[in-house]
Protein backbone atom coordinates (compact mmCIF):
# COMPACT_ATOMS: atom_id res chain seq x y z
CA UNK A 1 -11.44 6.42 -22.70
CA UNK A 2 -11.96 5.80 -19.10
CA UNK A 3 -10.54 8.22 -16.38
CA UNK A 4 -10.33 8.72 -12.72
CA UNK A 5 -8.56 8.89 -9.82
CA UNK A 6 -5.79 6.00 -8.14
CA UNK A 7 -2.34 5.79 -6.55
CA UNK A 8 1.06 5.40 -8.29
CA UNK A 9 2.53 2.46 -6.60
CA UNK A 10 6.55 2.45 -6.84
CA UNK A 11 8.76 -0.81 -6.59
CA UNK A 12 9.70 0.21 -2.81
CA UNK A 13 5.69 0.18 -2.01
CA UNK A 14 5.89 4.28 -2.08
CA UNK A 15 2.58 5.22 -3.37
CA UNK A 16 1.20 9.03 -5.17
CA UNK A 17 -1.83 9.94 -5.38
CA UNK A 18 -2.54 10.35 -9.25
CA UNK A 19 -5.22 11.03 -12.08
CA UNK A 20 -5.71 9.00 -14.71
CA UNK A 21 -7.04 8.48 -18.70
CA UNK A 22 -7.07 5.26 -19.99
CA UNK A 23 -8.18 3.57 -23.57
CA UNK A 24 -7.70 0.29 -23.74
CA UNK A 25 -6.26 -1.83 -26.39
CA UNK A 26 -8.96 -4.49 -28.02
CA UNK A 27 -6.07 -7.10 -28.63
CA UNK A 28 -5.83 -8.08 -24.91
CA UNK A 29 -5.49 -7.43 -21.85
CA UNK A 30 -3.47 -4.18 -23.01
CA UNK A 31 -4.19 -0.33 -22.28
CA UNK A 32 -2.17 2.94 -23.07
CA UNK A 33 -2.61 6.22 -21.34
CA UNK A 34 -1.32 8.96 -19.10
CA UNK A 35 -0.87 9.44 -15.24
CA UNK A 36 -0.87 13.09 -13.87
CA UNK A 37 0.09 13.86 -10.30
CA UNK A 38 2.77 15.49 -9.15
CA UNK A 39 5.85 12.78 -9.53
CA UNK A 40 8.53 15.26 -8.77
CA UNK A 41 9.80 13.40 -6.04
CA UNK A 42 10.22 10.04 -8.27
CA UNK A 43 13.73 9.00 -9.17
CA UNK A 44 13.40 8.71 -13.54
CA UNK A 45 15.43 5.76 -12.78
CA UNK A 46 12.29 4.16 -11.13
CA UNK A 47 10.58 4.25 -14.30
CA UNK A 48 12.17 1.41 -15.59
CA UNK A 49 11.60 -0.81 -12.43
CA UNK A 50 8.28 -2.33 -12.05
CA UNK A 51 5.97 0.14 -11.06
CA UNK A 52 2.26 -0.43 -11.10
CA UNK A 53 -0.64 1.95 -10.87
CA UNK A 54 -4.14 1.05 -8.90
CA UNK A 55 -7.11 2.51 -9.83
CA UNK A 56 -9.95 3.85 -8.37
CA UNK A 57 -12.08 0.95 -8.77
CA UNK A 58 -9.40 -1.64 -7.20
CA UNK A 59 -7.71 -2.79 -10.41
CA UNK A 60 -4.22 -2.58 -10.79
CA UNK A 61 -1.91 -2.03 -13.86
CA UNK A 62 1.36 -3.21 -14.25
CA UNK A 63 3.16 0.18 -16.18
CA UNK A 64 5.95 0.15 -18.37
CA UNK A 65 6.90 4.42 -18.73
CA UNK A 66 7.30 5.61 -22.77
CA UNK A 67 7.89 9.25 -21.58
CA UNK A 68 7.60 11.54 -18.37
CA UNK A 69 7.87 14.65 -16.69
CA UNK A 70 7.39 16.31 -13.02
CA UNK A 71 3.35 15.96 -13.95
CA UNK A 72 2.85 13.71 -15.77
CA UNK A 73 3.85 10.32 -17.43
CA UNK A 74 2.73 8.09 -20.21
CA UNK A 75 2.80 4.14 -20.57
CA UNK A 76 1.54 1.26 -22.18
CA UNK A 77 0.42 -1.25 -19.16
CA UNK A 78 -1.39 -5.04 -18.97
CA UNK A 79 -3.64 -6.00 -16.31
CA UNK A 80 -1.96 -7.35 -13.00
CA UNK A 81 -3.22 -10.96 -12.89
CA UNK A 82 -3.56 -10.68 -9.02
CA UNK A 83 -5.82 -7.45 -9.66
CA UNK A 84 -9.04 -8.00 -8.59
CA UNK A 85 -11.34 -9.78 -10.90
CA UNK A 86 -14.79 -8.51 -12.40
CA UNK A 87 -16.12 -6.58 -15.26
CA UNK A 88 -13.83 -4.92 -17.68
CA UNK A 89 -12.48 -1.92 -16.11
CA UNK A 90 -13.21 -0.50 -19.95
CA UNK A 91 -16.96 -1.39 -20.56
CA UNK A 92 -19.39 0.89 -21.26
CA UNK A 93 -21.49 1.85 -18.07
């Protein structure tokens, strides 16, 4: 499980600043985990519109939301193929 800190980045370009835990999925490009920040201010109708999450270490995640609240959300994601490229954001180290 990898964790840190990024920015929630909403289909309108509003970002949040956010934690995250990640574990990634060994049959891809695929991770699941959670986002917590305080996403009060989000619309739940922007969870279903393309909303992407970059990390601390300049990847980005495209996110598709399973469940939320005012904290925190969960999601299954897959690796923007614009994000920028280098060693798995999951290896050891």
């Amino acid at each position: 499980m990898k964790s840190g800190q990024g920015r929630l980045i909403l289909r309108d370009g509003t970002d949040l600043p956010i934690a995250y835990r990640l574990v990634h999925n060994e049959y891809g490009s695929w991770c699941s985990g959670t986002l917590i920040g305080d996403i009060r201010s989000v619309d739940p109708g922007s969870f279903s519109l393309g909303m992407r999450a970059q990390l601390g270490n300049g990847h980005e995640i495209v996110l598709l939301v399973t469940a939320y609240s005012d904290r925190h959300l969960s999601f299954v994601a897959k690796f923007d193929g614009s994000a920028a490229h280098g060693p798995s954001v999951f290896a050891p180290g």
